[in-house]
C-alpha atoms as a PDB file:
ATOM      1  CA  UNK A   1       0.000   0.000   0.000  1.00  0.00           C
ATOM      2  CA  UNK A   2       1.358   3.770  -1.062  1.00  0.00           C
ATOM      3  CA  UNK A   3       0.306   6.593   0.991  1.00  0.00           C
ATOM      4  CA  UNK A   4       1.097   9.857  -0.347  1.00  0.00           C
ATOM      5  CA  UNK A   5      -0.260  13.339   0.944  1.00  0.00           C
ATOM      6  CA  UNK A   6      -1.400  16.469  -0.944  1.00  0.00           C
ATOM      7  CA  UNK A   7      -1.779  18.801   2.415  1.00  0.00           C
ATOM      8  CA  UNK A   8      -4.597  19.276   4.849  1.00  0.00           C
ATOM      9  CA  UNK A   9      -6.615  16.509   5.032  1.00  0.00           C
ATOM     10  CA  UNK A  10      -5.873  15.571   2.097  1.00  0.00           C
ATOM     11  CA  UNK A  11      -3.994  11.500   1.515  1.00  0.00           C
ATOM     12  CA  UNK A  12      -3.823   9.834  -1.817  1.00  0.00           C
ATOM     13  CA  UNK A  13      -3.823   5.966  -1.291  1.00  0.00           C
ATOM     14  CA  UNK A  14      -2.884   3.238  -4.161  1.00  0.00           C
ATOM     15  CA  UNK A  15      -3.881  -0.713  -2.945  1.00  0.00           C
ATOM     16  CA  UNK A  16      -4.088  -3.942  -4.607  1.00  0.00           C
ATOM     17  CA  UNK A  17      -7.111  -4.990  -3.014  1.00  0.00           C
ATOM     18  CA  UNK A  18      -7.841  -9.186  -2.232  1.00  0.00           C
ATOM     19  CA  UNK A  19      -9.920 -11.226  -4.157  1.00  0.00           C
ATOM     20  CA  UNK A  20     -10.165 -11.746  -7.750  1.00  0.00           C
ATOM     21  CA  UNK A  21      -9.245  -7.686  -8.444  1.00  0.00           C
ATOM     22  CA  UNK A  22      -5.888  -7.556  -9.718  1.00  0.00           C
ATOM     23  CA  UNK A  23      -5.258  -3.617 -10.698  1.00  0.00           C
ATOM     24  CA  UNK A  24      -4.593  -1.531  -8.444  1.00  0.00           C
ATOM     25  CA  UNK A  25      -7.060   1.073  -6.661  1.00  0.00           C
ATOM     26  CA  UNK A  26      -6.704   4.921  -6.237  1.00  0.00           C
ATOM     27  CA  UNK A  27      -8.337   5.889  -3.017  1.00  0.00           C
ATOM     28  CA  UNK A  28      -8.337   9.860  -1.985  1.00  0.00           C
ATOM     29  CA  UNK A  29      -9.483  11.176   1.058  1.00  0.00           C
ATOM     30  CA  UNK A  30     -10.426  14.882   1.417  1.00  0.00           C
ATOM     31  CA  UNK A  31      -9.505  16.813  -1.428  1.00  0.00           C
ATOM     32  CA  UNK A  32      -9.165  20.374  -0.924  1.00  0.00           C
ATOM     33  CA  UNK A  33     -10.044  23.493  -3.137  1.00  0.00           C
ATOM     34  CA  UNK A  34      -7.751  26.289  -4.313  1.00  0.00           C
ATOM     35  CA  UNK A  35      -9.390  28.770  -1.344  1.00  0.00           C
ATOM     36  CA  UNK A  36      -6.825  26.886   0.850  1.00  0.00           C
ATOM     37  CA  UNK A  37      -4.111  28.552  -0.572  1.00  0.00           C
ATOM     38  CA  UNK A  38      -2.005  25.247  -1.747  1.00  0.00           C
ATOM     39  CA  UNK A  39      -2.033  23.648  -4.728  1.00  0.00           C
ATOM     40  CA  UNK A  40      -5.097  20.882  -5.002  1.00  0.00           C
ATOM     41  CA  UNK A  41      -4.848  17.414  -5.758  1.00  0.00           C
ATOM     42  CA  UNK A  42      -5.157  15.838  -8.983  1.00  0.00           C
ATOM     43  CA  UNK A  43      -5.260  12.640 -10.707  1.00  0.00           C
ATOM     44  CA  UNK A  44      -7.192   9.591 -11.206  1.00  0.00           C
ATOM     45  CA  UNK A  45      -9.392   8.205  -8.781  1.00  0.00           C
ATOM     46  CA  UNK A  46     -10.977   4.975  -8.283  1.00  0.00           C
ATOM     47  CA  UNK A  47     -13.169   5.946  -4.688  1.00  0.00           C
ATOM     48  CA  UNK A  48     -12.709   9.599  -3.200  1.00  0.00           C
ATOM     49  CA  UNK A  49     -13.641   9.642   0.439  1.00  0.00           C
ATOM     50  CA  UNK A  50     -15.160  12.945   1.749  1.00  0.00           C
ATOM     51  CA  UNK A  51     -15.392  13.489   5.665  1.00  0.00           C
ATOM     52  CA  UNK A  52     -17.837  16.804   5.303  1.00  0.00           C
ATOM     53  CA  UNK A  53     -18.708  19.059   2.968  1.00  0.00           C
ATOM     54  CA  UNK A  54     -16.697  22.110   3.697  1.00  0.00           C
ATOM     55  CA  UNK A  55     -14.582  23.599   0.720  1.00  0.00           C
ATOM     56  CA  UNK A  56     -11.343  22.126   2.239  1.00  0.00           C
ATOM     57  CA  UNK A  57     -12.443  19.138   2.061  1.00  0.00           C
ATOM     58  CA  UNK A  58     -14.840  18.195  -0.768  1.00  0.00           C
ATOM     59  CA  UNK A  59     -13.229  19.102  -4.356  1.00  0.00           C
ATOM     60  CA  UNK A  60     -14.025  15.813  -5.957  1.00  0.00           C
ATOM     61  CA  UNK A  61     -14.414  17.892  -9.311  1.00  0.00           C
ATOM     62  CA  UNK A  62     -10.025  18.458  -9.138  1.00  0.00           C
ATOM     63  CA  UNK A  63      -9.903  14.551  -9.410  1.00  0.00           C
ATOM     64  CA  UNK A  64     -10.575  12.425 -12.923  1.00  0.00           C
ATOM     65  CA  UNK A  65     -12.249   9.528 -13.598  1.00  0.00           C
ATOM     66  CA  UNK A  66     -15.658   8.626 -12.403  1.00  0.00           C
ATOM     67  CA  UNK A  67     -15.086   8.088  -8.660  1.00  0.00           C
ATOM     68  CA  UNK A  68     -17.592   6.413  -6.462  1.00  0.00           C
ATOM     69  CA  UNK A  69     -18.047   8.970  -3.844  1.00  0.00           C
ATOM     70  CA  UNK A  70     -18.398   7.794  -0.360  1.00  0.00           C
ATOM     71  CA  UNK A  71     -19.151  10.903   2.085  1.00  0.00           C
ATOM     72  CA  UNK A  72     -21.875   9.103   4.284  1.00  0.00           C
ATOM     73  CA  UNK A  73     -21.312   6.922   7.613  1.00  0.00           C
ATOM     74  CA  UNK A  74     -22.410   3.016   6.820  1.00  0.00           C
ATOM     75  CA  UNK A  75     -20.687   0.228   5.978  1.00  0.00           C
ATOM     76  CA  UNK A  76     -19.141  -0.132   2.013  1.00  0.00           C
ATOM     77  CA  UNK A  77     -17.258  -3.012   0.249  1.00  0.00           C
ATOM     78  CA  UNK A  78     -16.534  -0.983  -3.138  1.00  0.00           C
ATOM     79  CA  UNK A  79     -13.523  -2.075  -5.263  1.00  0.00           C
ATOM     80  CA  UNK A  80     -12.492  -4.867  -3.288  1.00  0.00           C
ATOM     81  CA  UNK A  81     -12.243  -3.039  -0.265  1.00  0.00           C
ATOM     82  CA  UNK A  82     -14.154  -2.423   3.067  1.00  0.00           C
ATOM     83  CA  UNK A  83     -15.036   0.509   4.273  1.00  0.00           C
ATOM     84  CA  UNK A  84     -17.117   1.872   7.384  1.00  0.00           C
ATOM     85  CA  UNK A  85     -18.291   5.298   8.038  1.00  0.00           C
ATOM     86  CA  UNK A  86     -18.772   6.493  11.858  1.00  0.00           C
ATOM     87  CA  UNK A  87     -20.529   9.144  12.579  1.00  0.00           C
ATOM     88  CA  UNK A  88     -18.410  11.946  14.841  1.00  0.00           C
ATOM     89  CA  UNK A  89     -18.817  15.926  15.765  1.00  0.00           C
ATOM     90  CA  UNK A  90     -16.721  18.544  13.995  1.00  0.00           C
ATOM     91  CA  UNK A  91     -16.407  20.419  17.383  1.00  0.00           C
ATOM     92  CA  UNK A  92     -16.814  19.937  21.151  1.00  0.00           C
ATOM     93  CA  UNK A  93     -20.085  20.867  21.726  1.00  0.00           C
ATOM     94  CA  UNK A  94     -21.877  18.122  19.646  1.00  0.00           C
ATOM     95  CA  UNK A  95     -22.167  19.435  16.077  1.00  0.00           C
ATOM     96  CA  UNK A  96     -23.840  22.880  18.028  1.00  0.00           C
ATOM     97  CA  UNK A  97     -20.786  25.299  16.080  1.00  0.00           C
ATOM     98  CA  UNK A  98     -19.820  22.739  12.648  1.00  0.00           C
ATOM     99  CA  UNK A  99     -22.138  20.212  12.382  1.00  0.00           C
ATOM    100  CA  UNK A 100     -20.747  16.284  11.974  1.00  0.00           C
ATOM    101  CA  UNK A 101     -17.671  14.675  10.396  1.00  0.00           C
ATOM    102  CA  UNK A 102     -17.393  11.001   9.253  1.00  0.00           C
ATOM    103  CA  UNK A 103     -14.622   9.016  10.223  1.00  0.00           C
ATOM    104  CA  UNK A 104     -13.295   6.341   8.134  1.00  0.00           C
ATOM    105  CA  UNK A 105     -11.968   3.212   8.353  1.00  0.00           C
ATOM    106  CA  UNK A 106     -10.712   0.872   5.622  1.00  0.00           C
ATOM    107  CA  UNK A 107      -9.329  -2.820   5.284  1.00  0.00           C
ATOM    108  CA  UNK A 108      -7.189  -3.789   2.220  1.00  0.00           C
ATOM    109  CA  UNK A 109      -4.009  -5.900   1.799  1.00  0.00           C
ATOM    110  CA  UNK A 110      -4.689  -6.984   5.671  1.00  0.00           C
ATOM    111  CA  UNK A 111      -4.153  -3.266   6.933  1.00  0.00           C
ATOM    112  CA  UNK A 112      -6.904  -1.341   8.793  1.00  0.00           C
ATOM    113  CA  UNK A 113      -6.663   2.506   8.036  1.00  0.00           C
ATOM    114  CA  UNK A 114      -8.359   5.013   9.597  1.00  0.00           C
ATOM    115  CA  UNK A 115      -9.079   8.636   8.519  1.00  0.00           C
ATOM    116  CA  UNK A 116     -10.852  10.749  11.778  1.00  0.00           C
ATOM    117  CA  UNK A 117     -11.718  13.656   9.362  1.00  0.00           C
ATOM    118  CA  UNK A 118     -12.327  17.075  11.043  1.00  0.00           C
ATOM    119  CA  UNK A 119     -13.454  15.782  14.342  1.00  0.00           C
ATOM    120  CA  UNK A 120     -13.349  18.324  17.148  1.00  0.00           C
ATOM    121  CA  UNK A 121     -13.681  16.861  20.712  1.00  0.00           C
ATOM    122  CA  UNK A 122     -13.902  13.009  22.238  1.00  0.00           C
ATOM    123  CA  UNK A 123     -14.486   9.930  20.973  1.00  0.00           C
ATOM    124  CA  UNK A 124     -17.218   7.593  22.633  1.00  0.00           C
ATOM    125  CA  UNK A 125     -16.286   3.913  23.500  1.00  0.00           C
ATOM    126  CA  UNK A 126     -18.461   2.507  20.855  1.00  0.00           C
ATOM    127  CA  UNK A 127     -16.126   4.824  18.220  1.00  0.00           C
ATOM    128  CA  UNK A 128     -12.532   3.548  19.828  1.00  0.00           C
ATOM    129  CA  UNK A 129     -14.054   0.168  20.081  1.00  0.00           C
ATOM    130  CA  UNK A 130     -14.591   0.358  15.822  1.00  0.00           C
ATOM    131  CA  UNK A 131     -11.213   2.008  15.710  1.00  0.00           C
ATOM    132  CA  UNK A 132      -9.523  -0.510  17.986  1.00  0.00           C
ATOM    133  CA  UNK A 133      -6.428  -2.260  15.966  1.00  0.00           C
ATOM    134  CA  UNK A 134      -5.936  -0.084  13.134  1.00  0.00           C
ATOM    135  CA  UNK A 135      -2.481  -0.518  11.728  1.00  0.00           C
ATOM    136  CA  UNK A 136      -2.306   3.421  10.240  1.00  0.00           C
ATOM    137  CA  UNK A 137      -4.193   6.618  12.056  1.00  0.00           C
ATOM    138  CA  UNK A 138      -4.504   9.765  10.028  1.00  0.00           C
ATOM    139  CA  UNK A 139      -5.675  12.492  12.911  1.00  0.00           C
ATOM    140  CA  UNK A 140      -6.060  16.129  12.540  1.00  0.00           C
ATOM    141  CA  UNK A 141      -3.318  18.225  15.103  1.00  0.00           C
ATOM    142  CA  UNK A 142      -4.115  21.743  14.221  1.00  0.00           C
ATOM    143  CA  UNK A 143      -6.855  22.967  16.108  1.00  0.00           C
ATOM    144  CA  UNK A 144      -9.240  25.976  16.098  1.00  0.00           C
ATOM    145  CA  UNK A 145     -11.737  23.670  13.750  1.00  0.00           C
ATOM    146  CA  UNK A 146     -10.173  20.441  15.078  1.00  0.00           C
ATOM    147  CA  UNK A 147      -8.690  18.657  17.975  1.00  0.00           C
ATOM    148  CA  UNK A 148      -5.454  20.257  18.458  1.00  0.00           C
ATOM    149  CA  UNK A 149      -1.779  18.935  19.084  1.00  0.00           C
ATOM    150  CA  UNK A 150      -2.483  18.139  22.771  1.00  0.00           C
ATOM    151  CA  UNK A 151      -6.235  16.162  22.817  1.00  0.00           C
ATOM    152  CA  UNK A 152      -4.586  14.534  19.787  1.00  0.00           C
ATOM    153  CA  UNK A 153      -1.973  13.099  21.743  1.00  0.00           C
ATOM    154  CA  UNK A 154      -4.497  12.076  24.286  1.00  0.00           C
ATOM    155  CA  UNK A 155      -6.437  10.178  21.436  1.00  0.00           C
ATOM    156  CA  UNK A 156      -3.257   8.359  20.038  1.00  0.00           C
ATOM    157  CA  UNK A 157      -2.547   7.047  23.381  1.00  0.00           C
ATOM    158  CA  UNK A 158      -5.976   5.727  23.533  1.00  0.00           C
ATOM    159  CA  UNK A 159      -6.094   4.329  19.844  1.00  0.00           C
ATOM    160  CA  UNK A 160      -2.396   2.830  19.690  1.00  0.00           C
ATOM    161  CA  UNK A 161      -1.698   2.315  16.161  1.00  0.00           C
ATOM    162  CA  UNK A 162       1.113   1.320  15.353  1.00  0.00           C
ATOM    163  CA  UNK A 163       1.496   4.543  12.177  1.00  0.00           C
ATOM    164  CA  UNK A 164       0.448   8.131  12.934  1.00  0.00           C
ATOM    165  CA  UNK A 165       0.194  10.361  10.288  1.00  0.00           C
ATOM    166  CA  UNK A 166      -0.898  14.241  11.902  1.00  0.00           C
ATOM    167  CA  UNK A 167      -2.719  16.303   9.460  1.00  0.00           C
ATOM    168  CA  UNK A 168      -4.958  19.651   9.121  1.00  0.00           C
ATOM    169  CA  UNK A 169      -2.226  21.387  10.135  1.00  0.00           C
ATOM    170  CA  UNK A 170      -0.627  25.046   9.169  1.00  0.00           C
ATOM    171  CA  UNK A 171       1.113  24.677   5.945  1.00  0.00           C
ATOM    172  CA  UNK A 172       3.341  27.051   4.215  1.00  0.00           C
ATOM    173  CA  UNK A 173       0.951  28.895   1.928  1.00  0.00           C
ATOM    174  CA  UNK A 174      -2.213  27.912   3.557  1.00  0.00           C
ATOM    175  CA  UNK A 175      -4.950  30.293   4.309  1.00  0.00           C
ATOM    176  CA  UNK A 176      -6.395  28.537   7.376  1.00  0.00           C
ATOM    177  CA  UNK A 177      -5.926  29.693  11.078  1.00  0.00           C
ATOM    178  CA  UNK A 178      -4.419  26.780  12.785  1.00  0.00           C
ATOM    179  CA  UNK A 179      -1.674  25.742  14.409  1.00  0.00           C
ATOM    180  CA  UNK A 180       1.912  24.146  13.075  1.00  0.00           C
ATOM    181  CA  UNK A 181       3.351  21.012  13.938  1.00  0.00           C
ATOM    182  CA  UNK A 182       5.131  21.995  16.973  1.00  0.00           C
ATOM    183  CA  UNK A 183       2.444  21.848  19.520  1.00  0.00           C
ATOM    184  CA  UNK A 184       1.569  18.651  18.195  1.00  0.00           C
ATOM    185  CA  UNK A 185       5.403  17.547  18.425  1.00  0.00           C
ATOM    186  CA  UNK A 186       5.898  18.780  21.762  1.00  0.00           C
ATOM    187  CA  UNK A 187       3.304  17.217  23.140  1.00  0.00           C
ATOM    188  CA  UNK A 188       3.670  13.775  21.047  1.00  0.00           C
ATOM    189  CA  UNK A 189       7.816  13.763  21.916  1.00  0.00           C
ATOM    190  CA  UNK A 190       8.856  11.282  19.021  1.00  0.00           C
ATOM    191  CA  UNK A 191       8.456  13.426  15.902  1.00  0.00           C
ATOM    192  CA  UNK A 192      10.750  12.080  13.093  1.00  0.00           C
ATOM    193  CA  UNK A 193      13.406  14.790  12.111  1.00  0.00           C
ATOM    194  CA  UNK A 194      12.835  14.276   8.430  1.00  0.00           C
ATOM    195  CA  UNK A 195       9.904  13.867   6.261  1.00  0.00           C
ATOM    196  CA  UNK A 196       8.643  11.212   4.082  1.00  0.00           C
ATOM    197  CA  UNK A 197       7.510  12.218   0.479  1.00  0.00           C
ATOM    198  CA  UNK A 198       5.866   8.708   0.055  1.00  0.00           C
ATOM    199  CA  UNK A 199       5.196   5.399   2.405  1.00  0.00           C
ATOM    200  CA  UNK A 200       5.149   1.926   1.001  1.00  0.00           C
ATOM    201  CA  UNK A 201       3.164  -0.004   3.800  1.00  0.00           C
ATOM    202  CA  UNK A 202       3.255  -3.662   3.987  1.00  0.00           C
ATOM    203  CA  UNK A 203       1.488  -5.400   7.070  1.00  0.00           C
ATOM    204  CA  UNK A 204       4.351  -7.778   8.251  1.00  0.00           C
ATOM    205  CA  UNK A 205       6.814  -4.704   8.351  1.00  0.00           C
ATOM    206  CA  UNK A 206       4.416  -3.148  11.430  1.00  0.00           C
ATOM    207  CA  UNK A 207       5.075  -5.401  13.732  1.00  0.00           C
ATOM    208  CA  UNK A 208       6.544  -4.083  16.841  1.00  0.00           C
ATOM    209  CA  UNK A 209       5.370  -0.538  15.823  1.00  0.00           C
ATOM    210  CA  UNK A 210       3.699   1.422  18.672  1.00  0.00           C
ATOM    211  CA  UNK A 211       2.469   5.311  17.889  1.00  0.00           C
ATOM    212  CA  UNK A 212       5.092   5.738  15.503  1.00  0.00           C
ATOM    213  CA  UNK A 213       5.143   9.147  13.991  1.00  0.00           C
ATOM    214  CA  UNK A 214       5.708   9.618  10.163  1.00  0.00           C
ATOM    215  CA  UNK A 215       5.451  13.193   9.531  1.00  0.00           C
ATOM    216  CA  UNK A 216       4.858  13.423   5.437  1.00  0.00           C
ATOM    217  CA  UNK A 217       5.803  15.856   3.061  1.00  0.00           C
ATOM    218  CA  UNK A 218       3.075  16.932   0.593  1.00  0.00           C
ATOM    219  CA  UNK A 219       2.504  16.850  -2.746  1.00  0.00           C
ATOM    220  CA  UNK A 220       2.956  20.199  -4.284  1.00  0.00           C
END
């Protein structure tokens, strides 16, 4: 599996899924619009995933092809994957300020990936239980519309996957009011020095991982 990451929320994932499909899939998750002041993300797409349906986070129109769109909670098996949608708040106070966010999870080449979208405040048990043992965690660090560096770290602790990948954060360029990495780093205490442009992910070379941080350069 190849994870690569376009900014924001944004990830690009390529997966040979199981079964009898034999070409690879192009998942995205999150594309962005040019308000955010970085460059959007383009190319073809097999499924695009779309947490909510704020401008940062729902320009399936940048990608080509004909992508299923899944922006709903619910369970999916679409490509020769599975997918389930939970249900989450985009703030503390119970959707009162922005309303919901769907978090995703997905299973393909034995790896359980999970996306948590813009969500803004705690998880219930019933949404770590669904979460519980997933090999790669995408969470948002930035805070102001999201959790921020420090109820992130609280989360991770919780979740224990063995990949983090922090996102909706401040990148150079980017319009948005949020913070940088640091917080997020300072809190977390194992941020890598160096970033990854792309991660090849197989699920036999996780084992022994435990909150490992991969901080990933984007796409530009």
């Amino acid at each position: 599996m190849l994870i690569q990451y376009y900014g924001h929320s944004c990830f690009k994932i390529t997966s040979k899924p199981g079964g009898r499909a034999t070409e690879d899939i192009t998942l995205f998750f999150d594309p962005f619009g040019k308000e955010l002041g970085i460059k959007p993300p383009q190319g073809q797409a097999d499924v695009v995933f779309v947490s909510h349906d704020h401008h940062d986070h729902n320009n399936i129109e940048a990608l080509k092809g004909e992508p299923v769109v899944i922006n709903t909670p619910g369970e999916y098996a679409v490509k020769g994957i599975n997918v389930v949608g939970i249900d989450s708040f985009h703030d503390s106070q119970e959707g009162v300020m922005r309303g919901r966010s769907t978090i995703f999870i997905i299973e393909s080449e034995e790896l359980k990936i999970c996306h948590l979208g813009d969500i803004g405040g705690e998880l219930n048990g019933k949404q770590l239980e669904e979460i519980d043992g997933v090999d790669v965690l995408f969470i948002p660090v930035g805070g102001n519309y999201t959790i921020d560096g420090k109820k992130a770290t609280e989360l991770i602790r919780k979740i224990e996957p063995a990949i983090v990948i922090p996102m909706h954060y401040k990148l150079t360029g980017s319009t948005l009011e949020i913070d940088d990495l640091q917080k997020f780093c300072n809190e977390m205490g194992n941020c890598p020095g160096d970033k990854v442009t792309k991660l090849n992910i197989k699920k036999k070379e996780l084992e022994g991982k435990s909150m490992e941080v991969v901080i990933m350069d984007h796409e530009a």
